[in-house]
Protein backbone atom coordinates (compact mmCIF):
# COMPACT_ATOMS: atom_id res chain seq x y z
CA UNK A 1 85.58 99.75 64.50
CA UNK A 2 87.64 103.04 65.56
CA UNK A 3 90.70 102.39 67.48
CA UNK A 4 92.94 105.20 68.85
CA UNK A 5 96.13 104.48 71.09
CA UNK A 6 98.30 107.98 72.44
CA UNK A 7 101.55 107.98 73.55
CA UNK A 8 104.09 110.27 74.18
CA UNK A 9 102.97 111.58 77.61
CA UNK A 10 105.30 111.85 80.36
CA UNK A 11 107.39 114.16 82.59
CA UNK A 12 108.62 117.67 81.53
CA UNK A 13 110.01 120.54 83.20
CA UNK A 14 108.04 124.02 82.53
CA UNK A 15 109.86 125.38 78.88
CA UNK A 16 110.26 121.89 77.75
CA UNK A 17 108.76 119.83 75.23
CA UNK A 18 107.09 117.06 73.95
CA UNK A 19 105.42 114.85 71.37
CA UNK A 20 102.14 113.00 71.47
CA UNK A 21 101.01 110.67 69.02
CA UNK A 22 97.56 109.11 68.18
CA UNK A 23 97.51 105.69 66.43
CA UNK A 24 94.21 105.46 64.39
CA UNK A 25 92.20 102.63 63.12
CA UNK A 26 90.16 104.93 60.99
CA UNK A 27 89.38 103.64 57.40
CA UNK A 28 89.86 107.24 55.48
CA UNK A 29 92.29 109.08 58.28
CA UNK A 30 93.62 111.21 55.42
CA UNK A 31 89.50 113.08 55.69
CA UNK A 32 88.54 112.64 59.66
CA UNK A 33 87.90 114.75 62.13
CA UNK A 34 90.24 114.03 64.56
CA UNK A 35 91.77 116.38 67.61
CA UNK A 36 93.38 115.93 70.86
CA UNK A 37 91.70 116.73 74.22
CA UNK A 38 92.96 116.81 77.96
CA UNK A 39 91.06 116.63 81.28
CA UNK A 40 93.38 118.74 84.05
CA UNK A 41 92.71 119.27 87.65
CA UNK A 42 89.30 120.62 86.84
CA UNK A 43 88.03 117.71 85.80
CA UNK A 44 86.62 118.75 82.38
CA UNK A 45 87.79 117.55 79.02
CA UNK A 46 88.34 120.49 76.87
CA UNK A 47 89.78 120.91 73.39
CA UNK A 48 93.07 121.50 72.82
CA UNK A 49 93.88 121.03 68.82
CA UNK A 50 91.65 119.64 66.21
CA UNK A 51 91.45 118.58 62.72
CA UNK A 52 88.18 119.29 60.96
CA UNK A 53 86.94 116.92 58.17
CA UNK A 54 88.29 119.64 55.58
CA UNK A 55 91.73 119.67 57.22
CA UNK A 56 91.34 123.16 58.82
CA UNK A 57 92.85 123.41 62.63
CA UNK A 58 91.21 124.92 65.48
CA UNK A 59 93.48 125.47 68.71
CA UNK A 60 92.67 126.39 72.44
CA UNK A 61 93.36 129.52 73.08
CA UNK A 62 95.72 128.53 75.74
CA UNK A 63 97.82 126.39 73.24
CA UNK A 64 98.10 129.36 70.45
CA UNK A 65 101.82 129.41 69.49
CA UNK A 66 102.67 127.06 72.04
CA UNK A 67 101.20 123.46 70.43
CA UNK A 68 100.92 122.16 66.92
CA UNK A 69 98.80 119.54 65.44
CA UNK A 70 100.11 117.66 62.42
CA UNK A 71 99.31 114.26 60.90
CA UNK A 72 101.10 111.00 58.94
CA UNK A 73 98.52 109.54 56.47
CA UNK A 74 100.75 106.81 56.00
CA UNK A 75 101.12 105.80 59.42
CA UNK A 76 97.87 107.00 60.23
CA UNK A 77 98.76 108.87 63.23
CA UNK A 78 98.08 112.18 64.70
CA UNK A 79 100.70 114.62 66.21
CA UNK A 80 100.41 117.13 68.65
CA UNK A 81 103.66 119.18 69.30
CA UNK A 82 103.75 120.58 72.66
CA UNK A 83 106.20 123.56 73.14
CA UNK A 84 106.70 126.00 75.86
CA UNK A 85 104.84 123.85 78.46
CA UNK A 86 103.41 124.87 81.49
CA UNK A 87 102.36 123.67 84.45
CA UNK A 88 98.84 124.13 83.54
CA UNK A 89 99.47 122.07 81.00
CA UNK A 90 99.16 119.03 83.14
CA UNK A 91 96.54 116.54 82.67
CA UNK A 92 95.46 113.64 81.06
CA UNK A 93 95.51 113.92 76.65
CA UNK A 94 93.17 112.33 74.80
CA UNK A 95 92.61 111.60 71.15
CA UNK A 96 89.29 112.17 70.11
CA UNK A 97 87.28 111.45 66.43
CA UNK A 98 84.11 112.21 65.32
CA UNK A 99 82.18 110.52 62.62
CA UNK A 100 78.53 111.27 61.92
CA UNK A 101 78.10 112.75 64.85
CA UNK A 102 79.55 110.34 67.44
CA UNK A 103 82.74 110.91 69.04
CA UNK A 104 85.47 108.45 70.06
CA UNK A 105 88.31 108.28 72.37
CA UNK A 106 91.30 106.76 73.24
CA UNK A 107 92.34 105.91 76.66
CA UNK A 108 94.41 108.80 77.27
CA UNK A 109 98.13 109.77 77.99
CA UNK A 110 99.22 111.33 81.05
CA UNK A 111 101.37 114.89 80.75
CA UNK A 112 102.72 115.70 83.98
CA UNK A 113 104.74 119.57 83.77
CA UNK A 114 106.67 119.86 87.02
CA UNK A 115 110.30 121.62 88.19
């Protein structure tokens, strides 16, 4: 059973920030490969920061210096510091894991960046 619960979404003003978090059910969080993901106006989900199983981060290029991923063994939950947003930023954010090949998801957290 993989359970996965964001939060942190809301309302920002462009240059503002904020904090999602990801909740995991995972057995051995400390080694998965976990990531967040967000679906915008396009209607694609697309990567936006991931964990591999090795602990090495891979970040849209849209997100470079702007977001950071981080994570709380203890707590077993996954961070994504968002800095600098943007309008484009909007969407919904997923938190995603992948385990032999299949992937999971959460429900999703909405980010809204708006004057």
């Amino acid at each position: 059973q993989v359970q996965l619960v964001e939060s942190g979404g809301g309302l920002v003003q462009p240059g503002g920030s904020l904090r999602l978090s990801c909740a995991a059910s995972i057995t051995i969080f400390s080694i998965a490969a976990m990531g967040w993901y967000r679906q915008g106006a396009g209607g694609q989900r697309e990567l936006v920061a991931r964990f591999s199983s090795s602990g090495v981060t891979n970040y849209a290029d849209t997100v470079k210096g702007r977001f950071a991923l981080s994570k709380d063994i203890a707590k077993k939950t996954l961070y994504l510091q968002m800095n600098s947003l943007k309008p484009e930023d909007t969407g919904v954010y997923y938190c995603g894991h992948s385990h032999l090949g299949t992937n999971y998801w959460g429900k999703g957290t909405l980010v809204t960046v708006s004057s």
